[in-house]
C-alpha atoms as a PDB file:
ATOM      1  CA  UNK A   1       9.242  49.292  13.420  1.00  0.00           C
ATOM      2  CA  UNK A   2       7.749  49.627  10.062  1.00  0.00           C
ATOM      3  CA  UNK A   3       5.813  47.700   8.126  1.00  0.00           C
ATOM      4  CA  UNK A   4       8.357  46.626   5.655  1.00  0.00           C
ATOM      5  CA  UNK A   5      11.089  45.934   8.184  1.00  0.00           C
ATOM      6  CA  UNK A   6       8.098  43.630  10.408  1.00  0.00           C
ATOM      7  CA  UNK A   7       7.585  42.109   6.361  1.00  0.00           C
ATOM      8  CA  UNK A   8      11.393  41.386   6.358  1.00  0.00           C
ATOM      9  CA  UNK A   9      11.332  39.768   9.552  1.00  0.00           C
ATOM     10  CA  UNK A  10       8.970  37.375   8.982  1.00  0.00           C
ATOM     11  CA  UNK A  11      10.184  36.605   5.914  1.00  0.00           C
ATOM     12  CA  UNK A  12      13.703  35.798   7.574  1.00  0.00           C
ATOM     13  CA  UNK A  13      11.815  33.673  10.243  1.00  0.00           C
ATOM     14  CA  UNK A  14      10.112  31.840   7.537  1.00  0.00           C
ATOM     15  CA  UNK A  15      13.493  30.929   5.377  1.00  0.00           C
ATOM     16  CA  UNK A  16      15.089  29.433   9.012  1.00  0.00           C
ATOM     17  CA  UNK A  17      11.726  27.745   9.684  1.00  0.00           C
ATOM     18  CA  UNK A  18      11.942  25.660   6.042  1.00  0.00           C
ATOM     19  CA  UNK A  19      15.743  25.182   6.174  1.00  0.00           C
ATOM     20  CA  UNK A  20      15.457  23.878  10.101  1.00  0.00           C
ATOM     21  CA  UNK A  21      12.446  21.746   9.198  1.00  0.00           C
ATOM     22  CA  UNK A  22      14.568  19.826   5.938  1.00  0.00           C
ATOM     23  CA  UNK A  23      17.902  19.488   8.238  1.00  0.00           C
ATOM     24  CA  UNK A  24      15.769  17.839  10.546  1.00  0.00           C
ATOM     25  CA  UNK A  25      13.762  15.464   8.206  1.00  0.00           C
ATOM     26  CA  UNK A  26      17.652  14.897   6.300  1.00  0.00           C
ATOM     27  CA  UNK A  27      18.745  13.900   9.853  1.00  0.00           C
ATOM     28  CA  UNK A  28      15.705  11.753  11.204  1.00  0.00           C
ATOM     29  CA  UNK A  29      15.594  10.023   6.915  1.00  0.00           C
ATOM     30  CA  UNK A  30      11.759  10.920   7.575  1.00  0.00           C
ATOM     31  CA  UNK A  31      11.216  11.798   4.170  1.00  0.00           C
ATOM     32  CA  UNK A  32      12.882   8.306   3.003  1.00  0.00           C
ATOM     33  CA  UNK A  33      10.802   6.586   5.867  1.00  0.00           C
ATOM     34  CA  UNK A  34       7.750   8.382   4.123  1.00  0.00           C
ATOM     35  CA  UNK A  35       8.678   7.313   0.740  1.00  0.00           C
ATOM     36  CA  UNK A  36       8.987   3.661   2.002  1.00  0.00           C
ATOM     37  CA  UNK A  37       5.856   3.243   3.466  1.00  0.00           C
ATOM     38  CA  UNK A  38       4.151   4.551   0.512  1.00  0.00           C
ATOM     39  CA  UNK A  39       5.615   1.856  -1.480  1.00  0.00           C
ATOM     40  CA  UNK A  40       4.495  -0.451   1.187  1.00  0.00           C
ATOM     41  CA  UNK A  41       0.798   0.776   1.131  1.00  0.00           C
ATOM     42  CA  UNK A  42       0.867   0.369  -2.403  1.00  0.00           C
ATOM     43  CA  UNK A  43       1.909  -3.327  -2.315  1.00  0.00           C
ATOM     44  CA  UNK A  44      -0.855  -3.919   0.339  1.00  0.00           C
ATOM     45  CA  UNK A  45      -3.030  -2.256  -2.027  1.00  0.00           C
ATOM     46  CA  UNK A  46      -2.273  -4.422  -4.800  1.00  0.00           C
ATOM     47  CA  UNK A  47      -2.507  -7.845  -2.630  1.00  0.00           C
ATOM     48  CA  UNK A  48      -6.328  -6.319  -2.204  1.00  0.00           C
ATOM     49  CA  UNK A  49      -6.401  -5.958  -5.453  1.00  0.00           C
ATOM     50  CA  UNK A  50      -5.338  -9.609  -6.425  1.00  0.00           C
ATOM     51  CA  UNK A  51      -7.587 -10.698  -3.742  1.00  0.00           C
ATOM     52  CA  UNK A  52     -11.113  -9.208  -4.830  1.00  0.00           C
ATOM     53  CA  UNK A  53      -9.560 -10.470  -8.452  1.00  0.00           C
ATOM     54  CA  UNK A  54      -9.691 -14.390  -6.842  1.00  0.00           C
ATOM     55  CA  UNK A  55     -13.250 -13.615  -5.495  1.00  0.00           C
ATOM     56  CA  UNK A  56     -14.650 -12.705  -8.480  1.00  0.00           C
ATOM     57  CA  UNK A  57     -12.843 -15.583 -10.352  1.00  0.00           C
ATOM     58  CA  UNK A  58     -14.060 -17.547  -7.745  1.00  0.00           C
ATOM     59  CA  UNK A  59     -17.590 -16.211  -8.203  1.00  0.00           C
ATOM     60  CA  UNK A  60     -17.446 -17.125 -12.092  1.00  0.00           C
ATOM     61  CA  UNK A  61     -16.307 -20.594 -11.931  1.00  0.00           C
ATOM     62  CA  UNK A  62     -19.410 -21.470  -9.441  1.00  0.00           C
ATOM     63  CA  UNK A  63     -17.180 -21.844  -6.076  1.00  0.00           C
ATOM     64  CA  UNK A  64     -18.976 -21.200  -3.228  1.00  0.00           C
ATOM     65  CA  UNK A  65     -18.138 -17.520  -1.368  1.00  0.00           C
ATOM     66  CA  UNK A  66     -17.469 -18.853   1.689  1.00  0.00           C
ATOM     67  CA  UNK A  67     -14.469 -21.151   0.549  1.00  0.00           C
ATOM     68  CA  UNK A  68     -11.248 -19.022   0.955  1.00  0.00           C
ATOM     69  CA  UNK A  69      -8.048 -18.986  -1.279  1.00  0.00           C
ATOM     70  CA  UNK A  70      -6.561 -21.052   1.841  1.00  0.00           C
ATOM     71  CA  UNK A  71      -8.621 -24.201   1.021  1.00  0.00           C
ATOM     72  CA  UNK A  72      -8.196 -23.392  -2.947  1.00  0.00           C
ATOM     73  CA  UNK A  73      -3.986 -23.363  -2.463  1.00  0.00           C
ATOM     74  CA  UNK A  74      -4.515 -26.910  -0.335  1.00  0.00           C
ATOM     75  CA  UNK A  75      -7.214 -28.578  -2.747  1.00  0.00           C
ATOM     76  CA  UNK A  76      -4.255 -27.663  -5.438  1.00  0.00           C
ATOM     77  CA  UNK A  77      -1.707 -28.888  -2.961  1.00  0.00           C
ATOM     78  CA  UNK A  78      -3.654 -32.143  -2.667  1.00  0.00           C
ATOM     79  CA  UNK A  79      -4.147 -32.513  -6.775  1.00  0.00           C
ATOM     80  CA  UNK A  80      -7.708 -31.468  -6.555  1.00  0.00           C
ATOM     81  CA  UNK A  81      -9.040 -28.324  -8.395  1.00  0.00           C
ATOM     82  CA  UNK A  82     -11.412 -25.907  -6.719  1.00  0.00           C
ATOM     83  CA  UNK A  83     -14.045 -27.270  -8.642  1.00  0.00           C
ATOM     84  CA  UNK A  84     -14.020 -30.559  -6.957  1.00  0.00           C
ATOM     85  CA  UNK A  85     -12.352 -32.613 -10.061  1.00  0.00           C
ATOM     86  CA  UNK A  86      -9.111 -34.121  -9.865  1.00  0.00           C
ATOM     87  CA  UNK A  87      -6.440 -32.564 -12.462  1.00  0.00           C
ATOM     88  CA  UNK A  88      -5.920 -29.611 -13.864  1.00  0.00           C
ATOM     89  CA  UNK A  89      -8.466 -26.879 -14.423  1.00  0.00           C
ATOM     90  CA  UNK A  90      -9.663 -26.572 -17.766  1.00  0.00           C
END
């Protein structure tokens, strides 16, 4: 077997290899189960995002650290702001 014939070979085996591999990932929808948790990660991301965002406003406005977003959504609930006033923040 030459060189060029073994070259020819492998390139064949290669070609089935790729084709095989997307028929598979069409059948199993892996690359649309890929796609979707992507999209997923990147909404978790941004809930992080919005999170260390209430911190830091949370930080500014003289809260203490230790008082979650929890207690904040049931002081607002309750008609109390986070800063321990009753009404609306100003």
């Amino acid at each position: 077997m030459h060189s060029s014939d073994l070259f020819i070979v492998l390139l064949v085996l290669l070609l089935i290899f790729l084709i095989a591999r997307e028929l598979i990932c069409w059948y199993w929808k892996l690359n649309k189960i890929v796609s979707l948790l992507e999209s997923i990660d990147g909404k978790l991301n941004l809930d992080d995002k919005i999170e260390q965002i209430q911190i830091a406003l949370d930080k500014i406005e003289g809260n203490s650290i230790g008082k979650s977003s929890a207690s904040n959504i049931n002081d607002a609930a309750q008609g109390e702001s986070p800063n321990g006033k009753n009404g609306v923040r100003p």
